[in-house]
Protein backbone atom coordinates (compact mmCIF):
# COMPACT_ATOMS: atom_id res chain seq x y z
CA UNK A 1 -73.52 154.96 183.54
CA UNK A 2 -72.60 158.37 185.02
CA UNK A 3 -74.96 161.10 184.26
CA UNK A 4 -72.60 163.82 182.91
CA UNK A 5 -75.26 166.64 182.48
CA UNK A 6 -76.09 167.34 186.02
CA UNK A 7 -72.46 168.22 186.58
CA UNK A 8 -72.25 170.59 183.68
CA UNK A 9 -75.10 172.33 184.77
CA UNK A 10 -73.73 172.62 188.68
CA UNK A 11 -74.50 176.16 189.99
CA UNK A 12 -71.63 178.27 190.59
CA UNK A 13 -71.57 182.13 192.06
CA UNK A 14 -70.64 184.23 188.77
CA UNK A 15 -67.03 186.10 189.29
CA UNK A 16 -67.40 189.68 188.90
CA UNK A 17 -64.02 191.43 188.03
CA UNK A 18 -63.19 194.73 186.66
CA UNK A 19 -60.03 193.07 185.00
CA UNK A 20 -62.49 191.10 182.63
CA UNK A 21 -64.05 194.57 181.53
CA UNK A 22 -60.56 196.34 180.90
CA UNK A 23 -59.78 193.31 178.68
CA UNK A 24 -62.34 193.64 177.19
CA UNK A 25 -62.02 197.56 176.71
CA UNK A 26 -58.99 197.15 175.16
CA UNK A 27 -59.56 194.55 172.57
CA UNK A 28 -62.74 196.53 171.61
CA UNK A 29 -60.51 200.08 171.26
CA UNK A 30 -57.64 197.93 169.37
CA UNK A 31 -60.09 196.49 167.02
CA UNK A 32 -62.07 199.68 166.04
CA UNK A 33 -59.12 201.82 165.73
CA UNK A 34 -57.18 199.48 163.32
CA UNK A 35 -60.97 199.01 161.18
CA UNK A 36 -61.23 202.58 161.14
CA UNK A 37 -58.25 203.41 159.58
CA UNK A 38 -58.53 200.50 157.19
CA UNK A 39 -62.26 202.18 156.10
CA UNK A 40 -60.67 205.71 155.92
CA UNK A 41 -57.53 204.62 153.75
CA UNK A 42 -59.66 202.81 151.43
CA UNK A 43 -61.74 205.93 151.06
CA UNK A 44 -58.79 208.00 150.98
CA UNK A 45 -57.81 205.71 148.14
CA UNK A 46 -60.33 205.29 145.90
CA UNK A 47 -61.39 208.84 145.81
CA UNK A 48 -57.94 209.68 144.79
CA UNK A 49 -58.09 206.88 141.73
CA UNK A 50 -61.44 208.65 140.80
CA UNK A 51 -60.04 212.36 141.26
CA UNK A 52 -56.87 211.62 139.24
CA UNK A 53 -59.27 209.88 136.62
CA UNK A 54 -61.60 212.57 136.08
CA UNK A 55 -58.19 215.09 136.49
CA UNK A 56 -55.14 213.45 135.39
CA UNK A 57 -53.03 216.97 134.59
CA UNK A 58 -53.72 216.98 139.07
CA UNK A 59 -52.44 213.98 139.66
CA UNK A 60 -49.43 214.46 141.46
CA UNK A 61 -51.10 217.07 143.55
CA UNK A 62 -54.00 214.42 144.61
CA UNK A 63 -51.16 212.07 145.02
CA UNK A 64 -49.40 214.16 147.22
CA UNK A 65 -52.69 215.15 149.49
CA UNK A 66 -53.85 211.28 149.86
CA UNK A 67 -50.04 210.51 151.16
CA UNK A 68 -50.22 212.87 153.64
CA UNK A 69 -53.71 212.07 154.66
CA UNK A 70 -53.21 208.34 154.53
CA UNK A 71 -50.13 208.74 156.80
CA UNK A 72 -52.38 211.11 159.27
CA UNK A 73 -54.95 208.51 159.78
CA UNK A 74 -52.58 205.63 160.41
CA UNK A 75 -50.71 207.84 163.02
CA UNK A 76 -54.28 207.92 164.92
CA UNK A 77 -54.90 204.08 164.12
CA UNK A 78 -51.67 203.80 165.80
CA UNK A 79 -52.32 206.39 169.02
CA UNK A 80 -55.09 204.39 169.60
CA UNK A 81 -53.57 200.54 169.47
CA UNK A 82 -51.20 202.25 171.59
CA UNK A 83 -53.54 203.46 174.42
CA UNK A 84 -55.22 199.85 174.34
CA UNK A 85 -52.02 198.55 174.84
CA UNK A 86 -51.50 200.36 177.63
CA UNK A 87 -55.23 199.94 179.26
CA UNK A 88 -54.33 196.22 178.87
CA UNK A 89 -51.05 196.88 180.93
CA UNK A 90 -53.02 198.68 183.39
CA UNK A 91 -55.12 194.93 184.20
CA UNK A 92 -54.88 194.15 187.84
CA UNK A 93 -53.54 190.71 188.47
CA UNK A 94 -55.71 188.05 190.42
């Protein structure tokens, strides 16, 4: 029977490439712009539930505010999938 262990465990020279770490770069910047705006709109949300509970003659002034802000942070979610996007273009091909 043919020992299969030995051959998983065959030394090989690690390959060192900057390509990897720009991959990686970019997934990482994707990731933690799109989970920081999901954090800040859910902020931006639920304080404006509790604001327009303890206020409701405000409401459509609160309402107004967390639009605009909610649309401000997804423009910067977006600017930033955007320059990932574009760090992942910028991966040298092997």
């Amino acid at each position: 029977m043919v020992e299969i262990l030995p051959l998983l465990q065959a030394v090989t020279t690690p390959v060192t490439s900057p390509a990897g770490l720009v991959a990686v770069g970019a997934g990482f910047g994707a990731g933690l712009a799109v989970i920081g705006a999901g954090i800040g709109i859910g902020r931006i949300g639920g304080q404006a539930v509790e604001g327009m509970a303890r206020q409701p003659e405000a409401a459509a002034r609160i309402q107004t505010a967390a639009l605009i802000l909610a649309a401000l942070i997804e423009g910067v979610a977006l600017f930033g999938v955007v320059i990932a996007f574009q760090l992942q273009g910028k991966i040298p091909q092997l």
